[in-house]
C-alpha atoms as a PDB file:
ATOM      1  CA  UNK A   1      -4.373 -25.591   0.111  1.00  0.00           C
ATOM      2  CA  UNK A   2      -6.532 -22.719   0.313  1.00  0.00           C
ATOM      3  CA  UNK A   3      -6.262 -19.111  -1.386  1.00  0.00           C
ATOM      4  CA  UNK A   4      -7.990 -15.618  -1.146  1.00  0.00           C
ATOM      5  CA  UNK A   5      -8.453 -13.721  -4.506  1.00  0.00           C
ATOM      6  CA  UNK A   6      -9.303 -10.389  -4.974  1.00  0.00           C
ATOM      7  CA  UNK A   7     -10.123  -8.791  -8.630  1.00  0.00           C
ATOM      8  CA  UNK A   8      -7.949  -5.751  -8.643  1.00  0.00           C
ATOM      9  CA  UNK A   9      -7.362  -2.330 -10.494  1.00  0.00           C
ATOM     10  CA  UNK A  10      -3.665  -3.004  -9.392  1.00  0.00           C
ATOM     11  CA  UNK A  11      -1.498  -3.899  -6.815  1.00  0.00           C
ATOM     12  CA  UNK A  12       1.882  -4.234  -5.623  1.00  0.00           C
ATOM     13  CA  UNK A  13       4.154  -5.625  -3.030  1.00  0.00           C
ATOM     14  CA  UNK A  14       7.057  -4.037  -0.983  1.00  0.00           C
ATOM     15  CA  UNK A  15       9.511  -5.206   1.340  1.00  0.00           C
ATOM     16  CA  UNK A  16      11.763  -3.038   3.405  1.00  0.00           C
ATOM     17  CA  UNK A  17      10.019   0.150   1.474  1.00  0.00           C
ATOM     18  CA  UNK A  18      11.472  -1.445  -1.961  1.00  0.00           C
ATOM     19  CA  UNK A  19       8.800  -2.384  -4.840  1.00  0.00           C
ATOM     20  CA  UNK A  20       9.159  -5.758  -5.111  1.00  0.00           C
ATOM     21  CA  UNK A  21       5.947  -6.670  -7.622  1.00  0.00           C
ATOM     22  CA  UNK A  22       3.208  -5.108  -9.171  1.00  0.00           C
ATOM     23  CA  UNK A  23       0.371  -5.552 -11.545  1.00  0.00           C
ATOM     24  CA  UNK A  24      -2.095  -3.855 -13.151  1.00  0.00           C
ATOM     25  CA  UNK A  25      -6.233  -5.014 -13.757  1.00  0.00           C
ATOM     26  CA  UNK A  26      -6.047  -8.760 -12.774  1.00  0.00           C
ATOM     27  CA  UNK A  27      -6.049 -10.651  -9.386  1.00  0.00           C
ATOM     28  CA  UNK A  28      -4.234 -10.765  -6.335  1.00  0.00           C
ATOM     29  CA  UNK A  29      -4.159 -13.807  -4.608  1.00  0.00           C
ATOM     30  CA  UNK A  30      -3.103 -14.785  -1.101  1.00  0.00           C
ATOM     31  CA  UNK A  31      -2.254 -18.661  -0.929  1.00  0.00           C
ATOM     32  CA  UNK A  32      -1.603 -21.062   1.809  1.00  0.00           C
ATOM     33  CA  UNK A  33      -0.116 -24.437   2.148  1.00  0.00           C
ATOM     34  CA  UNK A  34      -1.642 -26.757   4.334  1.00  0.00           C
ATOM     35  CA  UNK A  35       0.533 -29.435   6.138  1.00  0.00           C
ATOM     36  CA  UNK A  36      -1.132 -32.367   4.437  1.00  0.00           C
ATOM     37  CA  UNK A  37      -0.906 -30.989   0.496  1.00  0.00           C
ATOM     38  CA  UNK A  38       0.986 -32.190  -2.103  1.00  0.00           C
ATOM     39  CA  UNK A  39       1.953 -31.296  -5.756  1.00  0.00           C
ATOM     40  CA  UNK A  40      -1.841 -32.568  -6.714  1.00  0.00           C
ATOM     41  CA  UNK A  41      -3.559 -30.120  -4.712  1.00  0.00           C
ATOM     42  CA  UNK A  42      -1.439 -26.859  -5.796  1.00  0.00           C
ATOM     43  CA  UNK A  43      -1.321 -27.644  -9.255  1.00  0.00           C
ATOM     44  CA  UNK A  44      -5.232 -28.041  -8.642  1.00  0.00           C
ATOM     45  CA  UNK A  45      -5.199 -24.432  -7.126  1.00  0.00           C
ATOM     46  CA  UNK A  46      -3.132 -23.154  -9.804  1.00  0.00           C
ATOM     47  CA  UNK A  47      -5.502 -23.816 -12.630  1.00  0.00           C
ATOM     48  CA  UNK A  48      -8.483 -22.845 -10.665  1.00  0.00           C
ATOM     49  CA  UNK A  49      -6.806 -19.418  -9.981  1.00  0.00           C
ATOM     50  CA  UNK A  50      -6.785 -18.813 -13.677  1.00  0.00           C
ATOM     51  CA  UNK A  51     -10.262 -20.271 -14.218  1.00  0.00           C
ATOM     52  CA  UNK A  52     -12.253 -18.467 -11.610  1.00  0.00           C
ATOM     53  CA  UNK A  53     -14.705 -16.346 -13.357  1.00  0.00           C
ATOM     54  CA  UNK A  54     -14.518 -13.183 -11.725  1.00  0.00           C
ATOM     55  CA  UNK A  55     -15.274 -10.936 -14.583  1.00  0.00           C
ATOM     56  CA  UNK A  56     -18.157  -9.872 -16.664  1.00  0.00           C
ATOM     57  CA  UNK A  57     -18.272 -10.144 -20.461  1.00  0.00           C
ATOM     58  CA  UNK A  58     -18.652  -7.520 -23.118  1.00  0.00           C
ATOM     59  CA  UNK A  59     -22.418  -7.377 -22.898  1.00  0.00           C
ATOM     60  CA  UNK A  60     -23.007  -6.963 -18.985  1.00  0.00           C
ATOM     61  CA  UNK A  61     -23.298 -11.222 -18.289  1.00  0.00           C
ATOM     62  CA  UNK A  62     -21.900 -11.302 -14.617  1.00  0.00           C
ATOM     63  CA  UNK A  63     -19.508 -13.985 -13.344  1.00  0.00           C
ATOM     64  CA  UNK A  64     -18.153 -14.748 -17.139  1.00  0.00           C
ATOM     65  CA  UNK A  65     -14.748 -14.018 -17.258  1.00  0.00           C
ATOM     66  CA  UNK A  66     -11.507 -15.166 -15.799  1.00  0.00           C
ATOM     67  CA  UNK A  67      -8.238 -13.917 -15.580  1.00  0.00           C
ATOM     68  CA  UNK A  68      -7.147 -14.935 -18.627  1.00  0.00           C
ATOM     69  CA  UNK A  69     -10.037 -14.225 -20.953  1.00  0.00           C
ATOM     70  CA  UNK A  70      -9.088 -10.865 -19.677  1.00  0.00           C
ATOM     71  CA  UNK A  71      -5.789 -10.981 -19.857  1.00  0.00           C
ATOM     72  CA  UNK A  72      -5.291  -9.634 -16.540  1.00  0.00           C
ATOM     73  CA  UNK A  73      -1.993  -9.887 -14.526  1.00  0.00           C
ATOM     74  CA  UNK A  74      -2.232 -12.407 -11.094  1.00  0.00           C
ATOM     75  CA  UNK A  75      -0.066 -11.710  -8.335  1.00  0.00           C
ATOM     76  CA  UNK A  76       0.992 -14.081  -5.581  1.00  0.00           C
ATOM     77  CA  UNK A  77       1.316 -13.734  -2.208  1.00  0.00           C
ATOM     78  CA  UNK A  78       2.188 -16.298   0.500  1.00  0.00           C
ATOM     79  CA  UNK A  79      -0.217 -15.865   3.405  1.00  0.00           C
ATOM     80  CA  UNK A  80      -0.103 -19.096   6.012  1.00  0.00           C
ATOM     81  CA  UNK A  81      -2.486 -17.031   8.396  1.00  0.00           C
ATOM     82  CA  UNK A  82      -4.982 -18.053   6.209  1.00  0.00           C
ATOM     83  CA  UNK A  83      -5.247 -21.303   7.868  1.00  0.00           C
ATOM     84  CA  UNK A  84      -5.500 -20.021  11.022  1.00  0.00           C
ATOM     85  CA  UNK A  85      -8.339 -22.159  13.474  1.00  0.00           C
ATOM     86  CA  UNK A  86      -9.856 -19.852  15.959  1.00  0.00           C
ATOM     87  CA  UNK A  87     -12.155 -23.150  17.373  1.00  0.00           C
ATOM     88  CA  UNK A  88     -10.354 -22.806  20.928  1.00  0.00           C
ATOM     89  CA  UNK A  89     -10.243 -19.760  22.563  1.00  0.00           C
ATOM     90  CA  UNK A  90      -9.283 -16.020  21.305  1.00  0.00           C
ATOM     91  CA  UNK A  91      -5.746 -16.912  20.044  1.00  0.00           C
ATOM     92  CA  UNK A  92      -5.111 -18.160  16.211  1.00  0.00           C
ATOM     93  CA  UNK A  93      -4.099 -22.259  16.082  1.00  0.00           C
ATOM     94  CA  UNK A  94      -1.876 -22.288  12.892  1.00  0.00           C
ATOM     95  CA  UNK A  95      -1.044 -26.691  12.954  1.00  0.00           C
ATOM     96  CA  UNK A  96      -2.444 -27.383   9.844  1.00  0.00           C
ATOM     97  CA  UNK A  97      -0.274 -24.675   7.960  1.00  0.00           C
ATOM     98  CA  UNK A  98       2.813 -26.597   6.588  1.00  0.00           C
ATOM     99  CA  UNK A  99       6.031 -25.181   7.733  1.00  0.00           C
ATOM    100  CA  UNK A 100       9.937 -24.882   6.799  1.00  0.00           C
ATOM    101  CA  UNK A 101      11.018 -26.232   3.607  1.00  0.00           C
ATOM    102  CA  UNK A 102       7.780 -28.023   2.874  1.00  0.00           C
ATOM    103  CA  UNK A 103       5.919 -24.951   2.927  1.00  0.00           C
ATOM    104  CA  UNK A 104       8.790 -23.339   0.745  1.00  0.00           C
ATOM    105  CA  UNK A 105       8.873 -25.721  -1.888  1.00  0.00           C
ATOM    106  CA  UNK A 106       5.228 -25.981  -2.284  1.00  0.00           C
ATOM    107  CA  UNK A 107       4.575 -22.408  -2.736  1.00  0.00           C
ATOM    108  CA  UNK A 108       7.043 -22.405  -5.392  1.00  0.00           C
ATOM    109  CA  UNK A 109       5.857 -25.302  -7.331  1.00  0.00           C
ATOM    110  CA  UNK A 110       2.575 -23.034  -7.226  1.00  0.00           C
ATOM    111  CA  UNK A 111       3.593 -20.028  -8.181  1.00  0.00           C
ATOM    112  CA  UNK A 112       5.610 -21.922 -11.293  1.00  0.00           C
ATOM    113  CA  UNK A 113       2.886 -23.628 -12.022  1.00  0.00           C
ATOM    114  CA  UNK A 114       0.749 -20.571 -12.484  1.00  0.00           C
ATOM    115  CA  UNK A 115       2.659 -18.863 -14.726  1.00  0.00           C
ATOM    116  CA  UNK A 116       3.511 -22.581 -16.713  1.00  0.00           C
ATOM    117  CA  UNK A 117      -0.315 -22.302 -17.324  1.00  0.00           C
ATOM    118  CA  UNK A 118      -0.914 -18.979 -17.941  1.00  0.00           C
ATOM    119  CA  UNK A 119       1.581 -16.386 -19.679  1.00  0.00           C
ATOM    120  CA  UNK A 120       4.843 -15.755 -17.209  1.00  0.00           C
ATOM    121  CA  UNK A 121       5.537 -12.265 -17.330  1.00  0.00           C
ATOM    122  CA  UNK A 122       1.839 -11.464 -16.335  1.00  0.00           C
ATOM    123  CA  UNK A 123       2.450 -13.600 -13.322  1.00  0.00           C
ATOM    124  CA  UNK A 124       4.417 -11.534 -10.778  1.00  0.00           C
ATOM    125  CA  UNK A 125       5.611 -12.910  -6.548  1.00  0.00           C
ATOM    126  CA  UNK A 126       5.650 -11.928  -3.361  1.00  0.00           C
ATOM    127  CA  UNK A 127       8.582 -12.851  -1.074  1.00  0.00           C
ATOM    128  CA  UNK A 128       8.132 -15.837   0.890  1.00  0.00           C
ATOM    129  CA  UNK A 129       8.124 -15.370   4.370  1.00  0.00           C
ATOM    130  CA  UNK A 130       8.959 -11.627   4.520  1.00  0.00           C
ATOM    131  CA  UNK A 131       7.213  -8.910   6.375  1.00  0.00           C
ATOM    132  CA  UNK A 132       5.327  -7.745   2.504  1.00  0.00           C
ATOM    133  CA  UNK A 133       3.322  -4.944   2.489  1.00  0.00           C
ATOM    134  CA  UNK A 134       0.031  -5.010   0.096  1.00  0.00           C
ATOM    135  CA  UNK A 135      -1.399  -2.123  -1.666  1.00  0.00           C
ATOM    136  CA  UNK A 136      -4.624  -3.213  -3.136  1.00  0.00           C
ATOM    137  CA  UNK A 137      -6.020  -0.675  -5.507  1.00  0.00           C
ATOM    138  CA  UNK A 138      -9.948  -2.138  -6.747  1.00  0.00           C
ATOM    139  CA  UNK A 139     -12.098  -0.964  -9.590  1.00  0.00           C
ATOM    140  CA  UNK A 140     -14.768   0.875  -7.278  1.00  0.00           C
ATOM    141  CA  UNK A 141     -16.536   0.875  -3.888  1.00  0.00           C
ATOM    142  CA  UNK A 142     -17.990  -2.227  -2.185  1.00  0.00           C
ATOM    143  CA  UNK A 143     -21.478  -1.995  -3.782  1.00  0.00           C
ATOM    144  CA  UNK A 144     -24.599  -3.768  -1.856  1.00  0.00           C
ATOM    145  CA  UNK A 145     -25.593  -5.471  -5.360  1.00  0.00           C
ATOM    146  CA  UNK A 146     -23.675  -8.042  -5.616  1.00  0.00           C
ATOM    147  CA  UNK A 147     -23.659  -8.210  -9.431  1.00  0.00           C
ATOM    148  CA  UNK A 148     -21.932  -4.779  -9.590  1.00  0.00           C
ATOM    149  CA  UNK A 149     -19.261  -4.696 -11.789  1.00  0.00           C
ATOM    150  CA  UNK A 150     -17.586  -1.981  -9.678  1.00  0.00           C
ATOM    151  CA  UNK A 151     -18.049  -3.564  -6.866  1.00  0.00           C
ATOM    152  CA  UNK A 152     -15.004  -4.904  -4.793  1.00  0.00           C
ATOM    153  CA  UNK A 153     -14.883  -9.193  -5.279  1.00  0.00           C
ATOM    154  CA  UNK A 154     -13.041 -11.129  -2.716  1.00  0.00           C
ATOM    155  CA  UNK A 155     -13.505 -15.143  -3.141  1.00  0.00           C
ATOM    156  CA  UNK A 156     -11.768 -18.148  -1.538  1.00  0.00           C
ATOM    157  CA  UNK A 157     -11.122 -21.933  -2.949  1.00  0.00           C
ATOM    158  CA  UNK A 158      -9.975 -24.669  -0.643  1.00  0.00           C
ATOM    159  CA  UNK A 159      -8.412 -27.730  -1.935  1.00  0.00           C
ATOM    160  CA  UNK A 160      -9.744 -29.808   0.969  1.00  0.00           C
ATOM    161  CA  UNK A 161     -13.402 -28.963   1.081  1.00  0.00           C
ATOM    162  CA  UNK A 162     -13.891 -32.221   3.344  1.00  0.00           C
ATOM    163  CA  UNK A 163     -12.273 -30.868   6.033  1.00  0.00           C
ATOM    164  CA  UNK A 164     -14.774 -28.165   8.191  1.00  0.00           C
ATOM    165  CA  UNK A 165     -14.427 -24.604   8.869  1.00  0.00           C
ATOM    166  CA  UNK A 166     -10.816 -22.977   9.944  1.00  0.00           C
ATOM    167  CA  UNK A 167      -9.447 -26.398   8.125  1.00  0.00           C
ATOM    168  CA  UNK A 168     -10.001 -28.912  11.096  1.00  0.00           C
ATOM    169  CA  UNK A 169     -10.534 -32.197  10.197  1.00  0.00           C
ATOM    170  CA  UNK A 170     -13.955 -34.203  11.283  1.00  0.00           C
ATOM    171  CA  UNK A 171     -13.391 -35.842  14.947  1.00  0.00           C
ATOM    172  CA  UNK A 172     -13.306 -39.445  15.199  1.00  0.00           C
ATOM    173  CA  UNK A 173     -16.687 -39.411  16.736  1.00  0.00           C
ATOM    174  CA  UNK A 174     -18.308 -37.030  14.132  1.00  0.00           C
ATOM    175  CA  UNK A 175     -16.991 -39.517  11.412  1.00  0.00           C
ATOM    176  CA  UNK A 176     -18.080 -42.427  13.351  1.00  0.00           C
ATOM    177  CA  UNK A 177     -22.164 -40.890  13.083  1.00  0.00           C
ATOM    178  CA  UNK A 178     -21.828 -40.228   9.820  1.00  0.00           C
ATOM    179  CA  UNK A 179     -20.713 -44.109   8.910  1.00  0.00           C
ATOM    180  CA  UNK A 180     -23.384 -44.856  11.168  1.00  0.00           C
ATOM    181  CA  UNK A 181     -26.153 -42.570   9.436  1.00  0.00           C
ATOM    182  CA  UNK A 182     -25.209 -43.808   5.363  1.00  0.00           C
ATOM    183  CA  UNK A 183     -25.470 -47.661   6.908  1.00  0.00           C
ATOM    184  CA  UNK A 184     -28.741 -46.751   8.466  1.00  0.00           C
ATOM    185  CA  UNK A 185     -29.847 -45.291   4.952  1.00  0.00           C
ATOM    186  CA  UNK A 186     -29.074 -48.458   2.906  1.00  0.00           C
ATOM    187  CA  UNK A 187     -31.133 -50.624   5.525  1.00  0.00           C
ATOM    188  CA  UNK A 188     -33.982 -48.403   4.944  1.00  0.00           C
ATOM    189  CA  UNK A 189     -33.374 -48.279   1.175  1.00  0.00           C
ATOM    190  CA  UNK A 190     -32.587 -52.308   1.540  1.00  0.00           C
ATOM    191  CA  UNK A 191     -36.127 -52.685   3.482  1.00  0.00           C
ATOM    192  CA  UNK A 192     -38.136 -50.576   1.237  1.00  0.00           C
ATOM    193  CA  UNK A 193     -36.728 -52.915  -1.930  1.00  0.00           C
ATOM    194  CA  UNK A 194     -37.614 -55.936  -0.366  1.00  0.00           C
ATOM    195  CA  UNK A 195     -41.041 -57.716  -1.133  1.00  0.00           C
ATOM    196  CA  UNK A 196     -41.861 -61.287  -0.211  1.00  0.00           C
ATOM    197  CA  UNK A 197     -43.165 -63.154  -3.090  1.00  0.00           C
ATOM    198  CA  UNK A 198     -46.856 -63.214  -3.489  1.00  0.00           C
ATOM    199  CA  UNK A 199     -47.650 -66.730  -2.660  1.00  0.00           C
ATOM    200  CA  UNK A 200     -46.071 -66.579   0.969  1.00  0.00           C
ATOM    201  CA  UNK A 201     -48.535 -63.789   1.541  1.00  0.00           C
ATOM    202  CA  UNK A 202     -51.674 -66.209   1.281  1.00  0.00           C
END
């Protein structure tokens, strides 16, 4: 699974010009369900959208608050583009993004799993797979320091850090070197520990 989170002022989603959610200081959060996930890696996700420390504290220490030490609002968005692969050519490659009803019930165990953690009417929904639009109000301009607290903060967490950029998987071949490489470290290490007893060396 992988999500985009962005600290917020507010924001709010419509659908067919109708206000469907909005929230005030917290964190938006665009979320995507790879074909491969399960209940483990959302519920994962879930906590570690409420963990993230996006915030500073009372005395000016960055990176020391999350969403809930704030008690900000966190609002959910589906977003499968986000596992887009652009490896091949100029057009998006969106196979590992899970589909249909998988996709459907997944998103909803994470969305109830957020607010099962955290405190349900701060955590507001988009509508899953409808044309949403996003109005993103942030707390100031995108500052070149990144330690501003005014500054606009957009982070993203992947489930499935093993897999490489755009969420392909390691080929066969790639795999097959890097078996190859951590067997030719433990001969080294194996040839380095061995010594031949001192009175074979006479």
């Amino acid at each position: 699974m992988k999500a985009v989170l962005q600290r917020v002022a507010s924001a709010s989603v419509t659908v067919d010009s109708k206000l469907v959610s909005s929230i005030g200081k917290g964190v938006l959060v665009f979320a995507a369900i790879a074909k491969d996930d399960t209940h483990k890696e959302v519920e994962s996700m879930a906590a570690k959208v409420l963990k993230l420390k996006m915030w500073p504290d009372e005395i000016g220490g960055t990176w020391k608050r999350s969403v809930e030490e704030i008690k900000g609002e966190v609002l959910c968005v589906s977003q499968f583009t986000l596992l887009a692969s652009t490896k091949k050519g100029n057009k998006p490659d969106f196979h590992s993004a899970a589909g249909g009803e998988k996709a459907r019930e997944l998103y909803d165990h994470f969305f109830a799993k957020v607010q099962e953690l955290y405190e349900p009417e701060k955590v507001k929904n988009g509508v899953f797979q409808a044309m949403m639009e996003v109005n993103i109000q942030n707390s100031g301009p995108v500052g070149l320091d990144y330690t501003s607290h005014d500054e606009v903060v957009t982070l993203e967490i992947d489930t499935n850090p093993h897999k490489g950029q755009d969420g392909y998987k390691k080929s066969e071949n790639e795999q097959g070197e890097q078996r190859k490489t951590s067997a030719d470290e433990e001969k080294g290490k194996f040839a380095e520990s061995f010594q031949l007893p001192v009175e074979l060396l006479d």
